[in-house]
Structures are given as structure tokens and as C-alpha cells.
C-alpha atoms as a PDB file:
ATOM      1  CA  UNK A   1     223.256 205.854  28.606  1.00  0.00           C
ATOM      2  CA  UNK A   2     219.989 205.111  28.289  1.00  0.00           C
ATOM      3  CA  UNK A   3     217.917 201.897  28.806  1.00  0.00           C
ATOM      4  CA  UNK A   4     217.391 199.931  24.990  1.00  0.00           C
ATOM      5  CA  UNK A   5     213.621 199.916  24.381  1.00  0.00           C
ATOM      6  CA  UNK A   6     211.874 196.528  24.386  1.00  0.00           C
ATOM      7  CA  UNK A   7     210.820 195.678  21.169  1.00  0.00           C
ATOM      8  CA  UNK A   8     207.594 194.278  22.926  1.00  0.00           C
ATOM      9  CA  UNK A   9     207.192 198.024  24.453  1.00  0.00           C
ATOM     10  CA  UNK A  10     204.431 200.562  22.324  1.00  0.00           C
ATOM     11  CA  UNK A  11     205.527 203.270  20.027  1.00  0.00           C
ATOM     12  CA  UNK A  12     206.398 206.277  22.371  1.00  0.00           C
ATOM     13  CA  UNK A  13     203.493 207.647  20.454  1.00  0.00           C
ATOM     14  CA  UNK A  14     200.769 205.888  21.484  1.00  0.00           C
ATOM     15  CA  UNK A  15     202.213 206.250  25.332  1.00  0.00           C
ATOM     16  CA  UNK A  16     201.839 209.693  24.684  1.00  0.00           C
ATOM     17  CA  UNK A  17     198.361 209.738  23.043  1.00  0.00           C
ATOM     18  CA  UNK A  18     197.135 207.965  25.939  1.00  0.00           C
ATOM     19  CA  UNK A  19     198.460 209.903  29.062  1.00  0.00           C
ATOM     20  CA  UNK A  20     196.730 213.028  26.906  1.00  0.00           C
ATOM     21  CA  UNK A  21     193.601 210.785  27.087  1.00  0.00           C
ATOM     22  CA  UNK A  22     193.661 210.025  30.008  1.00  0.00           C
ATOM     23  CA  UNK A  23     194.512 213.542  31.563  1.00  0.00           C
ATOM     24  CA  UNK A  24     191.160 214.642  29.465  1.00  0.00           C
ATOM     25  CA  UNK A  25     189.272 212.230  30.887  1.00  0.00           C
ATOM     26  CA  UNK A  26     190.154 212.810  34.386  1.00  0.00           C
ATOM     27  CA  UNK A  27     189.210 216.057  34.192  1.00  0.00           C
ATOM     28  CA  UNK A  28     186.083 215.885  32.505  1.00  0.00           C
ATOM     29  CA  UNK A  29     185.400 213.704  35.846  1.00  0.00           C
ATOM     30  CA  UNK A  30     186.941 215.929  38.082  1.00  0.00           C
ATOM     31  CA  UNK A  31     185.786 219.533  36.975  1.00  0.00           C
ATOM     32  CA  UNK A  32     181.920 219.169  37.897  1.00  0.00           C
ATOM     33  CA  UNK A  33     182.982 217.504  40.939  1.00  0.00           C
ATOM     34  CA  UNK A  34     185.293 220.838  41.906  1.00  0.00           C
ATOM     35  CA  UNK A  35     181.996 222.786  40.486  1.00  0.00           C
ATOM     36  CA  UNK A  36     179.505 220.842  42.765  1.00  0.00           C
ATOM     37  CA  UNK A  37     182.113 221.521  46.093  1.00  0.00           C
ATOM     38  CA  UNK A  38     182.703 225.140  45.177  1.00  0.00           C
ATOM     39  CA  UNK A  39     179.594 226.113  44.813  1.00  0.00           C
ATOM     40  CA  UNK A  40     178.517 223.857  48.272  1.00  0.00           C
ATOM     41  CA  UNK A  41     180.910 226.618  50.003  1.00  0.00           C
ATOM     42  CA  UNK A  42     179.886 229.623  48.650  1.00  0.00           C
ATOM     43  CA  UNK A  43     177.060 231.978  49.952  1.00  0.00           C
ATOM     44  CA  UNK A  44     173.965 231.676  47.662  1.00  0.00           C
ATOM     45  CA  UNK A  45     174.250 234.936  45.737  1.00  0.00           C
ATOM     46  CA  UNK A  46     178.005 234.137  44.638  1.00  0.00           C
ATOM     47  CA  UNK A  47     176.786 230.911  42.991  1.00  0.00           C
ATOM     48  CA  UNK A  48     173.707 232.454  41.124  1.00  0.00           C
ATOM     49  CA  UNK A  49     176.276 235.473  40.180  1.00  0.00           C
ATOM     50  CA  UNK A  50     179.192 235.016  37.758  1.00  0.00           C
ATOM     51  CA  UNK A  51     180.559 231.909  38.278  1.00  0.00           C
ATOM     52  CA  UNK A  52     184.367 231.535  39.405  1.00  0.00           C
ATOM     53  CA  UNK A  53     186.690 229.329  39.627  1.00  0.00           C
ATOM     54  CA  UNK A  54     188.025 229.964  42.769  1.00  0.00           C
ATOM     55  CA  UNK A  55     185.325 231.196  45.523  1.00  0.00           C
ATOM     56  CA  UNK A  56     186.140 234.568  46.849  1.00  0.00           C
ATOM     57  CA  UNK A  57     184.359 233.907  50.122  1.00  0.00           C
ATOM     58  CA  UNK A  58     184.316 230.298  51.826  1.00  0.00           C
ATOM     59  CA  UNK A  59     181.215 228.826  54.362  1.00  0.00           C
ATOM     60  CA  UNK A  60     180.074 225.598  55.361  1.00  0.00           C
ATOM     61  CA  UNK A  61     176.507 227.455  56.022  1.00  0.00           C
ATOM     62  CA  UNK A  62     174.895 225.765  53.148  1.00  0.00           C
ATOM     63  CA  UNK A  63     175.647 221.916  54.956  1.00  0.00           C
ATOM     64  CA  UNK A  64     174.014 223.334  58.199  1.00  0.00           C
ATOM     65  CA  UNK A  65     170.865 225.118  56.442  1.00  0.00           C
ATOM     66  CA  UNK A  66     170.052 221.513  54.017  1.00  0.00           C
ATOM     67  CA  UNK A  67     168.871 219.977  57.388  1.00  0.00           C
ATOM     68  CA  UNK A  68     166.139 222.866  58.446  1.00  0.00           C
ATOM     69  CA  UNK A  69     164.987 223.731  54.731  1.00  0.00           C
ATOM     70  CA  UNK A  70     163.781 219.844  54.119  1.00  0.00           C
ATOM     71  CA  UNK A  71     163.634 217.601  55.764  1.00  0.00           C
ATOM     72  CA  UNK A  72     166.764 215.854  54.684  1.00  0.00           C
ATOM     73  CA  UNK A  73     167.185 213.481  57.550  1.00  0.00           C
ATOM     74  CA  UNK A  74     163.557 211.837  57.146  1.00  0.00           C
ATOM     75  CA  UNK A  75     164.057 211.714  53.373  1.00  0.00           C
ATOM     76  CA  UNK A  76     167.754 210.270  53.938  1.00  0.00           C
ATOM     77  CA  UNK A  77     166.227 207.802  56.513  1.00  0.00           C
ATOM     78  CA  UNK A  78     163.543 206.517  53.756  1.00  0.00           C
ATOM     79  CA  UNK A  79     166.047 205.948  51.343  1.00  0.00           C
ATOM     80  CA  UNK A  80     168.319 203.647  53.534  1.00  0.00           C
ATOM     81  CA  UNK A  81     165.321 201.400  54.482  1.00  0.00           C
ATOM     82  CA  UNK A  82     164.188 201.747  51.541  1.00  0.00           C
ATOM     83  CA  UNK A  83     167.143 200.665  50.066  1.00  0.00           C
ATOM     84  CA  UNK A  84     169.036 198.445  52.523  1.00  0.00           C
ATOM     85  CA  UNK A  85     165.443 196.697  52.601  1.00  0.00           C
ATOM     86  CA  UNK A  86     165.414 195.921  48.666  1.00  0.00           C
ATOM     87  CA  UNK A  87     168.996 194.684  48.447  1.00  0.00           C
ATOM     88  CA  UNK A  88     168.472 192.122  51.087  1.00  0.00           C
ATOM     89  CA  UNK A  89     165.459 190.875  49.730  1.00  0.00           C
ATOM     90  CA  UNK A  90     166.905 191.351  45.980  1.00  0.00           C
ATOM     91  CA  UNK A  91     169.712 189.255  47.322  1.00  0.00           C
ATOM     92  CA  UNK A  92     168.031 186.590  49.116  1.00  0.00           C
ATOM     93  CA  UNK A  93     165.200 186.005  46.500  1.00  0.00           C
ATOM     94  CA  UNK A  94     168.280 185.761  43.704  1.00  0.00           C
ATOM     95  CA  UNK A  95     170.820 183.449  45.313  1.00  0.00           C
ATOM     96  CA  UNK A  96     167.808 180.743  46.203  1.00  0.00           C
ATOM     97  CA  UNK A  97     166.199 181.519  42.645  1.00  0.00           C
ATOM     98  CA  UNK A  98     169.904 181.369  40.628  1.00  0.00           C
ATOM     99  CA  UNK A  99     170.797 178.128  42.773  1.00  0.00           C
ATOM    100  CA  UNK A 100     167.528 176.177  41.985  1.00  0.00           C
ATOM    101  CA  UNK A 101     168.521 177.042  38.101  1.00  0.00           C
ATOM    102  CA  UNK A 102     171.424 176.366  37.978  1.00  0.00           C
ATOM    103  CA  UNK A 103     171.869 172.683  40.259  1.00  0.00           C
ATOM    104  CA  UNK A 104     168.398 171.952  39.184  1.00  0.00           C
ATOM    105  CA  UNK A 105     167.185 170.417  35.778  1.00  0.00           C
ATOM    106  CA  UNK A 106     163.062 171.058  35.892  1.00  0.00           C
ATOM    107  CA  UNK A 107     160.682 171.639  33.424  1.00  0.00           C
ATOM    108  CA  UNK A 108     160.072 175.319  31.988  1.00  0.00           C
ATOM    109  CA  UNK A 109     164.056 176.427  33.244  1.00  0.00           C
ATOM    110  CA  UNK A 110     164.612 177.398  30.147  1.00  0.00           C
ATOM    111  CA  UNK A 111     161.459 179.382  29.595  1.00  0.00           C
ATOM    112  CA  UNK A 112     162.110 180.527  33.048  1.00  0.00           C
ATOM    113  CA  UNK A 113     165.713 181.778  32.157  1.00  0.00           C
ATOM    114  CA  UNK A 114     164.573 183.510  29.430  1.00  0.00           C
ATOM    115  CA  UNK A 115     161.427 185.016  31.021  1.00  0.00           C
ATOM    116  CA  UNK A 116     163.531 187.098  33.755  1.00  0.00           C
ATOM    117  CA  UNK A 117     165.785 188.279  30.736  1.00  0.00           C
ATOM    118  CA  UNK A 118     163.684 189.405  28.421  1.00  0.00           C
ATOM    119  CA  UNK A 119     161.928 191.700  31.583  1.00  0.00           C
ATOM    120  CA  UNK A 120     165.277 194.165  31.429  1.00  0.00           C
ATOM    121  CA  UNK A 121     164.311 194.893  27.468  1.00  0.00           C
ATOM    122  CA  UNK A 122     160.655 196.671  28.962  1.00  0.00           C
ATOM    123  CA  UNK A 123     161.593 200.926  29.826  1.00  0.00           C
ATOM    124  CA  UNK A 124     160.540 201.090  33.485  1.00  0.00           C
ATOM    125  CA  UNK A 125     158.062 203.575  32.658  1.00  0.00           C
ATOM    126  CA  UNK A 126     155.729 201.007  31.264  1.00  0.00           C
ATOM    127  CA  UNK A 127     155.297 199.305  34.939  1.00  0.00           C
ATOM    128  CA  UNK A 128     154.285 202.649  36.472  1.00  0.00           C
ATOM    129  CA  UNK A 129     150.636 202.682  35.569  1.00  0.00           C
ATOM    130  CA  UNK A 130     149.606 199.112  36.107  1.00  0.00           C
ATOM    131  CA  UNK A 131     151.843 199.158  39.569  1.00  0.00           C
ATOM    132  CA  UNK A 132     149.761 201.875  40.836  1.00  0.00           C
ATOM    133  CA  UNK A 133     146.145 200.591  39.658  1.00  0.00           C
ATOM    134  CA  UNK A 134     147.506 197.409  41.499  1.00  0.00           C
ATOM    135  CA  UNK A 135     148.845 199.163  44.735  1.00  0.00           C
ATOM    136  CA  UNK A 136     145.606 200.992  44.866  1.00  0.00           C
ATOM    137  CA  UNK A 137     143.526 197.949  44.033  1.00  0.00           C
ATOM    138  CA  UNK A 138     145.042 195.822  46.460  1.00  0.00           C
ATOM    139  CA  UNK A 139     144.525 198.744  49.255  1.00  0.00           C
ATOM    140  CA  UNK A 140     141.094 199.399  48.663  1.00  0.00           C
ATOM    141  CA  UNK A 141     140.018 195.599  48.337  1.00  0.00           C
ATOM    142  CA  UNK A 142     142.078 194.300  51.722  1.00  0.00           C
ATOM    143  CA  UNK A 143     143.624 197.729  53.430  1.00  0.00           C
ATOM    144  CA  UNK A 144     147.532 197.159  53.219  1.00  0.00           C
ATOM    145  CA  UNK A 145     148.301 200.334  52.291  1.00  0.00           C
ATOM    146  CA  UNK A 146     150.677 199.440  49.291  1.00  0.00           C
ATOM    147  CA  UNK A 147     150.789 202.965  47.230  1.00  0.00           C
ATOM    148  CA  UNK A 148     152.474 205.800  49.298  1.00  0.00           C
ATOM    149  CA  UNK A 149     154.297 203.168  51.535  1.00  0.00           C
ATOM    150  CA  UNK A 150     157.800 201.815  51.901  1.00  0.00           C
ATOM    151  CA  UNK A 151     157.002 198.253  51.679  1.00  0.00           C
ATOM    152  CA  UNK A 152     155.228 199.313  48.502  1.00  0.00           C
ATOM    153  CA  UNK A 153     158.071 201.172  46.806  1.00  0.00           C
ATOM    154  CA  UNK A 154     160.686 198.410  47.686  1.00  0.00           C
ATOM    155  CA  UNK A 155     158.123 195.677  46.234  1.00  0.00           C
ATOM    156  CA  UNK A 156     158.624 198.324  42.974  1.00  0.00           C
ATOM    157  CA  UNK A 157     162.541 198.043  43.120  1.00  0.00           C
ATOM    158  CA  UNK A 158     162.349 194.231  43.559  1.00  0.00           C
ATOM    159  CA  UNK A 159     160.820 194.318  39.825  1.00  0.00           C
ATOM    160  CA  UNK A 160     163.837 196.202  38.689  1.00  0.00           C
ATOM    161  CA  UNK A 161     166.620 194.644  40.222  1.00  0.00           C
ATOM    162  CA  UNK A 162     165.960 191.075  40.593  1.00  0.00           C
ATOM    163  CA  UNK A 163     165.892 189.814  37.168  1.00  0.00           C
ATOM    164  CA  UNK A 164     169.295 191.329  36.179  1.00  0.00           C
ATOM    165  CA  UNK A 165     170.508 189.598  40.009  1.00  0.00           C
ATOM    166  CA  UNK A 166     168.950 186.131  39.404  1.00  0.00           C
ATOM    167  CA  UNK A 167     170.123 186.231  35.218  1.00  0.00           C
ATOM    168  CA  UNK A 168     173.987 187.052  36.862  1.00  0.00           C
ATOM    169  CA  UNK A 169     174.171 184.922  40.045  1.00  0.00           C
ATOM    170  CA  UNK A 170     173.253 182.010  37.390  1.00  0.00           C
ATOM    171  CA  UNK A 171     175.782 182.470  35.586  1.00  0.00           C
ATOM    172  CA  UNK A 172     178.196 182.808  38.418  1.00  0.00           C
ATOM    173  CA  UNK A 173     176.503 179.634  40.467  1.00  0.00           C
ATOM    174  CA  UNK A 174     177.323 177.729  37.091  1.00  0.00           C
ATOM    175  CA  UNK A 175     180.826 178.672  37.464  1.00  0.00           C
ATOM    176  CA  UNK A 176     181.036 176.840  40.862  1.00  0.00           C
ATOM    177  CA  UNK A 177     182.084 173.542  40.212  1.00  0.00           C
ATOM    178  CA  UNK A 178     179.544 170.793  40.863  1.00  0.00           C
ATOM    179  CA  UNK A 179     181.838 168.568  42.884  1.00  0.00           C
ATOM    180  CA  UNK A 180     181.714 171.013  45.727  1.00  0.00           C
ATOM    181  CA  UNK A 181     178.105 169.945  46.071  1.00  0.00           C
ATOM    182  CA  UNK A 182     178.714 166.445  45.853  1.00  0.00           C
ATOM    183  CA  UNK A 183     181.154 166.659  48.445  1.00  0.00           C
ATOM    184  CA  UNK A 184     179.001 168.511  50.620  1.00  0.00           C
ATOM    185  CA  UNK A 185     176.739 165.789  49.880  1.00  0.00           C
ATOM    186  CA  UNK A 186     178.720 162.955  51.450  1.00  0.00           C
ATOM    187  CA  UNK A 187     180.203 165.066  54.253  1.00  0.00           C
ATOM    188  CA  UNK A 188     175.468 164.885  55.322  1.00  0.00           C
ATOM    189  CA  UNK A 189     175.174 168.255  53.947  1.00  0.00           C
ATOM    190  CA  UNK A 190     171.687 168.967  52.507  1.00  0.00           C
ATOM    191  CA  UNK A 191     170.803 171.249  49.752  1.00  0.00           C
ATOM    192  CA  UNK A 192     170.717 174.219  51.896  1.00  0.00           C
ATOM    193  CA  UNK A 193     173.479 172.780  53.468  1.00  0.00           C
ATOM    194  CA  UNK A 194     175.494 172.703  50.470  1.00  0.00           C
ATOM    195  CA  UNK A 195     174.294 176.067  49.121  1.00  0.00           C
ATOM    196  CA  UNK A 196     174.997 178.152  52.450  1.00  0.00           C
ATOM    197  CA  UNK A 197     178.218 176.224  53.060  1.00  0.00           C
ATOM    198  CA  UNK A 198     179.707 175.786  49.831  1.00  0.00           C
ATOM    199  CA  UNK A 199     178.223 178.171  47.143  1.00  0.00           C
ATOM    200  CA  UNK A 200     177.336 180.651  48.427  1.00  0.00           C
ATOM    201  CA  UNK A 201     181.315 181.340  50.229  1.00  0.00           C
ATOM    202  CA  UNK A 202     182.589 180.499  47.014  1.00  0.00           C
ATOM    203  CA  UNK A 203     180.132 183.375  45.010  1.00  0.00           C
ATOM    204  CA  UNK A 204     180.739 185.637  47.252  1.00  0.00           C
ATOM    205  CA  UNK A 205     182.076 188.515  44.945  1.00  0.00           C
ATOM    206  CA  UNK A 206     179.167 187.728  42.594  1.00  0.00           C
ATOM    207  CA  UNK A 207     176.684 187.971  45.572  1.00  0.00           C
ATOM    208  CA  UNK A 208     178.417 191.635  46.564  1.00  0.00           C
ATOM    209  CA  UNK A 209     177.730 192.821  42.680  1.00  0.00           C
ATOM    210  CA  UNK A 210     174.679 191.929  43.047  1.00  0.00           C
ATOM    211  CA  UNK A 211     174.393 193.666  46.391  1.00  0.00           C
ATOM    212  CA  UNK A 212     175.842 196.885  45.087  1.00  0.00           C
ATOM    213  CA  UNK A 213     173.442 196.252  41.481  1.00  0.00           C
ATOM    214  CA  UNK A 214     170.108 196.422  43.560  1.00  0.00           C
ATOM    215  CA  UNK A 215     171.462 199.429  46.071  1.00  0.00           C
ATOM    216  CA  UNK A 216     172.273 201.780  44.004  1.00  0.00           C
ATOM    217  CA  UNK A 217     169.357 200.961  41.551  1.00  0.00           C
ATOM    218  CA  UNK A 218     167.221 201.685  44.596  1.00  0.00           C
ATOM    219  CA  UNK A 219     168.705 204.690  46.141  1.00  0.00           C
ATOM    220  CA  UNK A 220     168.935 206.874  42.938  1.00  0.00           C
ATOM    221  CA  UNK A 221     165.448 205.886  41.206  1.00  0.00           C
ATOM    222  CA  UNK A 222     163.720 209.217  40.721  1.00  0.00           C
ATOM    223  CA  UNK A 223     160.150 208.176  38.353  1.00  0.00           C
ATOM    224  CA  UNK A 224     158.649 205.619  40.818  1.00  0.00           C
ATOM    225  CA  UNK A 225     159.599 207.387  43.641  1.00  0.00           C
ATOM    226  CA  UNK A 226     158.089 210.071  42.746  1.00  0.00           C
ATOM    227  CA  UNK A 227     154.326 208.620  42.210  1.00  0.00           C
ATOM    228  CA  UNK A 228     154.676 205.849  44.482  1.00  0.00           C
ATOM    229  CA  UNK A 229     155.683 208.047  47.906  1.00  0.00           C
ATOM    230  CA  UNK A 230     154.014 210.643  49.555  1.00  0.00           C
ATOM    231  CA  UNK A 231     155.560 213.625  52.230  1.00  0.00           C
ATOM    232  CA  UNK A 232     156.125 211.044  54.931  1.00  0.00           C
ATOM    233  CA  UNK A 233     157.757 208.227  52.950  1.00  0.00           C
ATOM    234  CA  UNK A 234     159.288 210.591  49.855  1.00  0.00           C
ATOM    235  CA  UNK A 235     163.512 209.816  49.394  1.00  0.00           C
ATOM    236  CA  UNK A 236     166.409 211.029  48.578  1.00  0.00           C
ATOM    237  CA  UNK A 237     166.250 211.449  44.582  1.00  0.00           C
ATOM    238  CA  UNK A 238     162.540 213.365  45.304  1.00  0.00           C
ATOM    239  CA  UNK A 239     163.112 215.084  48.010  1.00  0.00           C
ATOM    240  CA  UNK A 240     166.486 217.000  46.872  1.00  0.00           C
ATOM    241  CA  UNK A 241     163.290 218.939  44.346  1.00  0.00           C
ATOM    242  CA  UNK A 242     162.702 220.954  47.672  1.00  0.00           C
ATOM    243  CA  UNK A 243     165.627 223.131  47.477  1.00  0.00           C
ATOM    244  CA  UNK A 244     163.674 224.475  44.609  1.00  0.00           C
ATOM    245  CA  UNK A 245     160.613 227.057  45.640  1.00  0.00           C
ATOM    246  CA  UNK A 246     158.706 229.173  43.683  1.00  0.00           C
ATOM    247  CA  UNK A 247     160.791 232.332  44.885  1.00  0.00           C
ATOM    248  CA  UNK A 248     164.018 230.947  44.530  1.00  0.00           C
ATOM    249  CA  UNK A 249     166.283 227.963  43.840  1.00  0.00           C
ATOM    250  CA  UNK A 250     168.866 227.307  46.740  1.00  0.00           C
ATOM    251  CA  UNK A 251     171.569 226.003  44.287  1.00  0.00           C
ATOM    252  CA  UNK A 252     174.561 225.923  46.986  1.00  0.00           C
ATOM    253  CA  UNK A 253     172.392 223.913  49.492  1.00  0.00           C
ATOM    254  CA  UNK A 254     171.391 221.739  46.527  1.00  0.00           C
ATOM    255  CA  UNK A 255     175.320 221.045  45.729  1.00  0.00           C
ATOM    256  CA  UNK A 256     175.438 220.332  49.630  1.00  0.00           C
ATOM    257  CA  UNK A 257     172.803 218.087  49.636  1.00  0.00           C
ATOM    258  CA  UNK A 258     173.903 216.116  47.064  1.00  0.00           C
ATOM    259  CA  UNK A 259     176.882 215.914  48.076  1.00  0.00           C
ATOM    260  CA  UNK A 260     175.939 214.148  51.283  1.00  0.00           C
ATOM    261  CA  UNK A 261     174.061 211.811  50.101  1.00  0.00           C
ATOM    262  CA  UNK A 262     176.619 210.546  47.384  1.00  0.00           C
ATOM    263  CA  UNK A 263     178.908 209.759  50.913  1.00  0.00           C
ATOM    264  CA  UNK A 264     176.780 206.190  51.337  1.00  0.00           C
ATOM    265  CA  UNK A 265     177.122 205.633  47.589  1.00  0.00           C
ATOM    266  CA  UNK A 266     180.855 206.437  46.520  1.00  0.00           C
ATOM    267  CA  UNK A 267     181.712 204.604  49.849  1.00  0.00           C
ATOM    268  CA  UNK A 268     180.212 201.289  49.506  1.00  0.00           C
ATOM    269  CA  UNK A 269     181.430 201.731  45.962  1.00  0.00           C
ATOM    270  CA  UNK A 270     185.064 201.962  47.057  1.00  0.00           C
ATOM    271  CA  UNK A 271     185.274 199.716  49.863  1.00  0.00           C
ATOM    272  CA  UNK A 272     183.404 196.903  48.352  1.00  0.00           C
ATOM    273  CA  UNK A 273     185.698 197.246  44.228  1.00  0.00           C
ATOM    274  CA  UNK A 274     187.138 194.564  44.606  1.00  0.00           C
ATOM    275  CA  UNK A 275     184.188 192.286  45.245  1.00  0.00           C
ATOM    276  CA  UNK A 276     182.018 193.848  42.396  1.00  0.00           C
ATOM    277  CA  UNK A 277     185.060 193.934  39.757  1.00  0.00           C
ATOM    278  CA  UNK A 278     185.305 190.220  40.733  1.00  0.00           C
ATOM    279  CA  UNK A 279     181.975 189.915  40.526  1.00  0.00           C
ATOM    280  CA  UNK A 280     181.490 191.182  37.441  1.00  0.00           C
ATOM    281  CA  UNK A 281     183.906 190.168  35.095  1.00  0.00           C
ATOM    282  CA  UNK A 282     183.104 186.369  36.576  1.00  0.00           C
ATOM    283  CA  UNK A 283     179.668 186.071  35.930  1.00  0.00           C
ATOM    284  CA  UNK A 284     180.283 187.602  32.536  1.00  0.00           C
ATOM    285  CA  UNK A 285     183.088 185.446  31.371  1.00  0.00           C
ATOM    286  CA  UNK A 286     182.472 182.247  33.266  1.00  0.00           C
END
């Protein structure tokens, strides 16, 4: 016999309408993944022939040649620091900024608040000219060499990501009850004390979002980097345009290439979920 239906339970259509869904879905994921890993493997002239679906000859060539035809590992280098170095300070700068907002009641918070919001409605491209008069400004009038630096392009991803990490880390700080300070307070915990002892351990999946926010704004930015970097200092998202010469267009080391340098990406991404799901959905709803 079989098992009565709930009457709680879905119409066996809609079941059905969603595992179609969701089986078209996966593989409009999947297929230009299998694309971008069979055409890694195959010799150059079967990917700029007629494409097939399954490769009639296999090599791992292409992930040995991306090293020699760029410099991959100086442009994969300048992206970590890059990177790594704009998260930390995208992190630091937003849990000290978020905190003072949110224990704090001082004049202009408001017009504070809404001052690092209303940053994220400005396209990004309208900061590129007056950030390089600046960085070139500021080099020729005291010599730190701002434009074509690191320390120049992470100052430029500190513009992007901090106002979206100091807007959500409010609203996640706010969500920490106020009696953890207090008791912080009597136990002869300062403010710092309470912040780094209390808040801060309980916002810790808010802290990670913002973490992962600020990374991956930073390590796939193509305009900025672009302008702002030069042959010694150029990333990632630039430097991948050297697979393409004037004579040809090295499409299986490009596939390669990318590939690699989603690893960092896709793995922070799954070994930190958890944290940014969290993350998320508290500073949202709370």
C-alpha cells in the first residue's frame, strides 16, 4: 500500500515543476563550467576548431604553458596582497566605525549613516578620474608614489568596499544586545575591552561576510585595475588580457588560467558558507 499523502504536502505538480527547475538551473551552471575544463585540456587548435563535447585528445599542457606565457605568478601574487591587504583594512576600519555608530549617540550619526549609504548609489566609474588626478597629485607634490602602486590600488578598493561593510556590521552590532556591554562594563572591561571581548565574538559571522564582501570585490575588479597598475603591480583580472596577442588568442591557456585563479575564490567561498549565510541574512533581518 502506499503511504496517505499529507494534506499539508504540495500538489505532486508543483514537486514536479520544481525538480524540472531545478535540473535547468543546474545545468545552466554546470555546462560553461564543463566548457571552461574541456577546453583547459585540449590542445589549442581543437578548441579554436569545431567545438565538442567530449575532447578527442586530453593534456594538462595548457596549466604548465599559463606560467611561462605571463607572468601569472607575479600577477597572482599582486592580487593576494592586494587583496588580503584591503579586506583587513576593510575589516578593521568597519568593525571600529560600525561599533562607534551603533553604542554611540553623537552628533551628525545620522548624517553619517546616511552619507556611507548613499556612496553605493555612485557607478564606480565616476571615482576613476578624480582618483587618478589625486594619486598623481599627491605623487608629484610629496613623492609617495600612489598611482601604479599597490598601496594605491587597495586605498581604491577601500572606497568600494567599506561603506557597504560599515552600513552591514551596523546593523549586525545593533543586533548584539546592549547588556553584553554593560556587563563587560562591571566585569573593568573598557570600550575596547567590551568590543574585542564581547562584540566582536558575538558578530563574528557578520564580520566573515564582510570579510568575504571586500575579497572578492577586490580580487575580481577589472576598470581600476586596469588604470591604476602598471607591468610590475598589474593583477589577476588584467593580467589574464595577456593570453591574447596580436597573432593569436591562447583560449585553452585562458580557460586554464582562469580556472586557477577561481581555486582561492570558490574555496574561501565554500569553507567560510556558513559564516557569510549567517552573516547575511542577520544583518539584513536583525
Amino acid at each position: 500500500m502506499s503511504t496517505p499523502r499529507s494534506p499539508m504536502a504540495p500538489p505532486r505538480s508543483f514537486l514536479w515543476a520544481r525538480r524540472v527547475f531545478l535540473t535547468l538551473l543546474t545545468g545552466f551552471v554546470l555546462v560553461p563550467v564543463y566548457v571552461m575544463v574541456s577546453s583547459s585540456l585540449k590542445p589549442l587548435a581543437d578548441v579554436t576548431g569545431t567545438f565538442r563535447w567530449l575532447p578527442t585528445e586530453l593534456t594538462i599542457r595548457p596549466y604548465i604553458d599559463i606560467w611561462s606565457t605571463v607572468p601569472l605568478g607575479r600577477y597572482f601574487v599582486n592580487s593576494l596582497i592586494v587583496a588580503g591587504a584591503a579586506t583587513v583594512c576593510s575589516v578593521v576600519i568597519a568593525v571600529f566605525s560600525a561599533y562607534a555608530v551603533s553604542r554611540y549617540r553623537f552628533r551628525g550619526r545620522r548624517v553619517f549613516t546616511v552619507t556611507v549609504l548613499s556612496t553605493q548609489m555612485f557607478p564606480g566609474i565616476l571615482f576613476l578620474l578624480p582618483l587618478f588626478l589625486i594619486y598623481v597629485n599627491i605623487g608629484n607634490a610629496t613623492g609617495i608614489a600612489l598611482f601604479g602602486s599597490r598601496g594605491g590600488l587597495i586605498l581604491t578598493y577601500l572606497t568600494f568596499s567599506l561603506p557597504f561593510s560599515i552600513w552591514m556590521l551596523i546593523g549586525y552590532f545593533d543586533s548584539v544586545p546592549r547588556d553584553l556591554d554593560e556587563a563587560a562594563t562591571v566585569d573593568g572591561c573598557g570600550p575596547l575591552g567590551a568590543l574585542f571581548r564581547v562584540v566582536v565574538p558575538a558578530a563574528v559571522p557578520g564580520i566573515v561576510a564582510v570579510a568575504v564582501y571586500a575579497f572578492m570585490t577586490a580580487w575580481g575588479e577589472v576598470l581600476f585595475a586596469s588604470v591604476m597598475t602598471n607591468d610590475t603591480t598589474r593583477t589577476l583580472a588584467v593580467g589574464l588580457q595577456g593570453y591574447s596577442t596580436l597573432n593569436d588568442v591562447y583560449w585553452n591557456q585562458i580557460m586554464a588560467a582562469s580556472l586557477v585563479v577561481s581555486v582561492p575564490v570558490v574555496a574561501g567561498f565554500l569553507l567560510l558558507q556558513r559564516y557569510l549565510v549567517a552573516g547575511l541574512t542577520a544583518g539584513a533581518v536583525k
